[in-house]
C-alpha atoms as a PDB file:
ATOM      1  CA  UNK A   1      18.247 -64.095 -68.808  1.00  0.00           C
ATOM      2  CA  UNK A   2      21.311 -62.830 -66.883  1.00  0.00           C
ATOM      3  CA  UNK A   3      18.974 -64.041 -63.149  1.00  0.00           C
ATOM      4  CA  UNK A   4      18.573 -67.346 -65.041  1.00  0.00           C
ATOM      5  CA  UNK A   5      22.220 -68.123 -65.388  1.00  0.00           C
ATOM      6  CA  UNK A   6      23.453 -67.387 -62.214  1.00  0.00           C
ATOM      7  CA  UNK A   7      20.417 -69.703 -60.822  1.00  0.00           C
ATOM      8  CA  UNK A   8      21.849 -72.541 -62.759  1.00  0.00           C
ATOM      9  CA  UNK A   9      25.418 -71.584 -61.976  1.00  0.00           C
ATOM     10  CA  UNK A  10      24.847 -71.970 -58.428  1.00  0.00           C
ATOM     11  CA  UNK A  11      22.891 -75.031 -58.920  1.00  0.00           C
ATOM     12  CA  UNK A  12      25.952 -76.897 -60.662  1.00  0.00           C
ATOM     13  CA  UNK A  13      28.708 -74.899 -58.349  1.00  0.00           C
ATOM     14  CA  UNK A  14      26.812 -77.065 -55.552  1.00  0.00           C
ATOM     15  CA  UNK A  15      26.658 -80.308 -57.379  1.00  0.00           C
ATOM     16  CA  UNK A  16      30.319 -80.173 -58.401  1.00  0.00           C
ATOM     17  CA  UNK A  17      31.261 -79.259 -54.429  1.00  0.00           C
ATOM     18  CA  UNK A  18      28.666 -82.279 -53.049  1.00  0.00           C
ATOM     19  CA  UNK A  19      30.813 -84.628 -56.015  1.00  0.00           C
ATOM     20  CA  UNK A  20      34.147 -83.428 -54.653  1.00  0.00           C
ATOM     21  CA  UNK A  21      33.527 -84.164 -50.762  1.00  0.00           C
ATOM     22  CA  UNK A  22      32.117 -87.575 -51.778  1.00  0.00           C
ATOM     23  CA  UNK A  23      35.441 -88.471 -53.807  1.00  0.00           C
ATOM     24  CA  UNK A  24      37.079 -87.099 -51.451  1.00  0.00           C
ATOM     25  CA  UNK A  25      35.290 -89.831 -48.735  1.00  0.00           C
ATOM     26  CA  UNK A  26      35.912 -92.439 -51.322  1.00  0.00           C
ATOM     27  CA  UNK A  27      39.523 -92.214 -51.396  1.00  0.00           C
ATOM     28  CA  UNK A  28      39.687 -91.472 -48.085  1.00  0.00           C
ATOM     29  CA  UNK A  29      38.087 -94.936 -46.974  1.00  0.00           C
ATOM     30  CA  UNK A  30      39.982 -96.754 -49.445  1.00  0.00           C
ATOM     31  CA  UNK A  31      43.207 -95.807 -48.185  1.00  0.00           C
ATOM     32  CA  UNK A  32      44.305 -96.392 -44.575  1.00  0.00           C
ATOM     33  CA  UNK A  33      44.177 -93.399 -42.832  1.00  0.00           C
ATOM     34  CA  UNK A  34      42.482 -94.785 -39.735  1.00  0.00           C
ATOM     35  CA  UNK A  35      45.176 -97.064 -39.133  1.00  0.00           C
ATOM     36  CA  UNK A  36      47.678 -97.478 -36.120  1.00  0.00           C
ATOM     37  CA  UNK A  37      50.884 -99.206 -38.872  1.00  0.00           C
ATOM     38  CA  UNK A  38      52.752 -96.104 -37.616  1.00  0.00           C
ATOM     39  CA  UNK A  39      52.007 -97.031 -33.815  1.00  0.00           C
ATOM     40  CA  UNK A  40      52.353-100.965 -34.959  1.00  0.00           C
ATOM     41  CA  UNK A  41      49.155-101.677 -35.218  1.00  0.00           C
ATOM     42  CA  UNK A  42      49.511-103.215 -38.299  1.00  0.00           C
ATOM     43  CA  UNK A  43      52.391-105.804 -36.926  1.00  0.00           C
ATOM     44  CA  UNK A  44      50.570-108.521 -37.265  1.00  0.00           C
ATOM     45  CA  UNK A  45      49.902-108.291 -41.051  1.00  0.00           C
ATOM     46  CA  UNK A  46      53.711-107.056 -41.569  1.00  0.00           C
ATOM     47  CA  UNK A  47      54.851-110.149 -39.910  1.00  0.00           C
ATOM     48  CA  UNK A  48      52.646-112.377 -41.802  1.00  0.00           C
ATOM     49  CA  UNK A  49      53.706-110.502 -45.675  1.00  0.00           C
ATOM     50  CA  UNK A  50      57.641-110.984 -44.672  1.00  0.00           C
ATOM     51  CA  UNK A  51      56.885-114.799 -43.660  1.00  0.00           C
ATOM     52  CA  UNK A  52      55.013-115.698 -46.995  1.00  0.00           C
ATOM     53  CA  UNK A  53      57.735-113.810 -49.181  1.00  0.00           C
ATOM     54  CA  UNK A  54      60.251-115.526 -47.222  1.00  0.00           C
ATOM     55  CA  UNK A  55      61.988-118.550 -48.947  1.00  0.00           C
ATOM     56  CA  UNK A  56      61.947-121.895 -47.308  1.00  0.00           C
ATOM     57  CA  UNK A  57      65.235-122.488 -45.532  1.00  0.00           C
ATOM     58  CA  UNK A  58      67.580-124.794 -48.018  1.00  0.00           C
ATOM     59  CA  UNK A  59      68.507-128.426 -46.433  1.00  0.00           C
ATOM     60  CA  UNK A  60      72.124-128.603 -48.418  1.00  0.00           C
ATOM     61  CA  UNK A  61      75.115-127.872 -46.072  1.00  0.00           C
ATOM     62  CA  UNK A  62      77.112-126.115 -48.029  1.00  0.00           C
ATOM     63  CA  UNK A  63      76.592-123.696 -51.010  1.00  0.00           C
ATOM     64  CA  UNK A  64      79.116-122.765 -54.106  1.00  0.00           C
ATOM     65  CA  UNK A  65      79.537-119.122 -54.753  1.00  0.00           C
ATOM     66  CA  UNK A  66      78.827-118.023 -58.193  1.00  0.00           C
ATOM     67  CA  UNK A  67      79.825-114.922 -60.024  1.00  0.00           C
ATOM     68  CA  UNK A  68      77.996-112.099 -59.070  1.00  0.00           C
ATOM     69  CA  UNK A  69      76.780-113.889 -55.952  1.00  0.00           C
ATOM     70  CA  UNK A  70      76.404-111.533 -53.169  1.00  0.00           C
ATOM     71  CA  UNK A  71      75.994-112.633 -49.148  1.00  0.00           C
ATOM     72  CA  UNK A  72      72.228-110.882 -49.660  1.00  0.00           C
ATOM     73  CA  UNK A  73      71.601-112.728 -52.688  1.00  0.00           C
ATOM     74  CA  UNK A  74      72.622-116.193 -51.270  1.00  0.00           C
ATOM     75  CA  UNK A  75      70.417-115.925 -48.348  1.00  0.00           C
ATOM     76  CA  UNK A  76      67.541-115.484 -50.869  1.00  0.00           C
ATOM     77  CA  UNK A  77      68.297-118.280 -52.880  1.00  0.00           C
ATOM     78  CA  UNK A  78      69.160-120.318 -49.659  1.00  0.00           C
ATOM     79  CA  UNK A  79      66.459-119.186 -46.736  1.00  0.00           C
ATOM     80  CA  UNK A  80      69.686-118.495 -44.816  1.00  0.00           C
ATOM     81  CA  UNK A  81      69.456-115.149 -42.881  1.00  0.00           C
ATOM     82  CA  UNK A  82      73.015-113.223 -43.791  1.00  0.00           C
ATOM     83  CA  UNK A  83      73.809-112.667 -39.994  1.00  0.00           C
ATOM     84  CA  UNK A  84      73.650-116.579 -39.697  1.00  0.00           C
ATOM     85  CA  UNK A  85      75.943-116.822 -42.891  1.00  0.00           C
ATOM     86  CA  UNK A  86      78.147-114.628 -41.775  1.00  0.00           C
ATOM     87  CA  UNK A  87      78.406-116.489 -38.212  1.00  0.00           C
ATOM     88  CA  UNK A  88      79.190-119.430 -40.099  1.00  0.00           C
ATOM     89  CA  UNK A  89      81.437-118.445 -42.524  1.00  0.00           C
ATOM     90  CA  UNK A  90      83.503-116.005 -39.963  1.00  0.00           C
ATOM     91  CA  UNK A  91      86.933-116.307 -42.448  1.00  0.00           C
ATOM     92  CA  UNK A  92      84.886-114.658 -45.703  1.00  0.00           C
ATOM     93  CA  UNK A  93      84.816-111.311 -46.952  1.00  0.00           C
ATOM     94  CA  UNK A  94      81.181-110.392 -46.900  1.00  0.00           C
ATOM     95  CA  UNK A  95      82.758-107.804 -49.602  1.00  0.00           C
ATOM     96  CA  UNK A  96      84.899-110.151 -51.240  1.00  0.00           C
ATOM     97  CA  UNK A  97      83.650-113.529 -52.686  1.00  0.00           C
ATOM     98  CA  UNK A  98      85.057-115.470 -54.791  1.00  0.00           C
ATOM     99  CA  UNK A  99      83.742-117.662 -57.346  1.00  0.00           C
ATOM    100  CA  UNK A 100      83.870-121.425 -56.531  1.00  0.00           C
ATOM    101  CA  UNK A 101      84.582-120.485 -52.936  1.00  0.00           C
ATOM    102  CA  UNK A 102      82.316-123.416 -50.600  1.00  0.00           C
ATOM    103  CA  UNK A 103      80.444-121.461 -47.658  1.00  0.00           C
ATOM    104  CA  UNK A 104      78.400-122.967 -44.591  1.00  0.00           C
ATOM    105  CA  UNK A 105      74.985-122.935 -44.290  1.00  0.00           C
ATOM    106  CA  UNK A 106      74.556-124.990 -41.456  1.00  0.00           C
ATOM    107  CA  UNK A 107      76.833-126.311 -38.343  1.00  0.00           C
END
């Protein structure tokens, strides 16, 4: 009985080993391990996420701070990258804004 046991031991040791390498592919081909994003390979697909998460740029000239309105939050609601805003708007505290204060969003 003992001989018996060990045969079906070994049996299920190699199944479980022959289930592990084949998970092991699975995940392995899900993921993106073969890819060049760390070489920027993947630039193309990067560039493409940013541009569809990207708001459309606003068409008012102006915009009204409003409390708890940061720069980084009114170039989300507004399309308007901060760098531009902050071109713009040279004589505002980036740090400082004030509620009701009028910025420029375009020239």
């Amino acid at each position: 009985m003992k001989k018996k046991r060990s045969w079906i031991a070994r049996i299920l040791a190699l199944a479980a080993l022959a289930a592990a390498v084949v998970a092991i592919i699975v995940v392995a081909s899900s993921t993106d391990l073969h890819s060049e994003s760390g070489k920027g390979g993947n630039h193309k697909s990067q560039a493409q996420n940013q541009k569809q998460k990207q708001k459309p740029r606003t068409k008012a000239k102006t915009y009204t701070v409003q409390s708890g309105d940061t720069l980084t939050s009114i170039a989300h609601k507004t399309g308007v990258p901060i760098s531009e805003l902050q071109a713009l708007n040279p004589e505002v505290d980036p740090q400082v804004l004030v509620e009701g204060e009028v910025l420029k969003l375009q020239k």
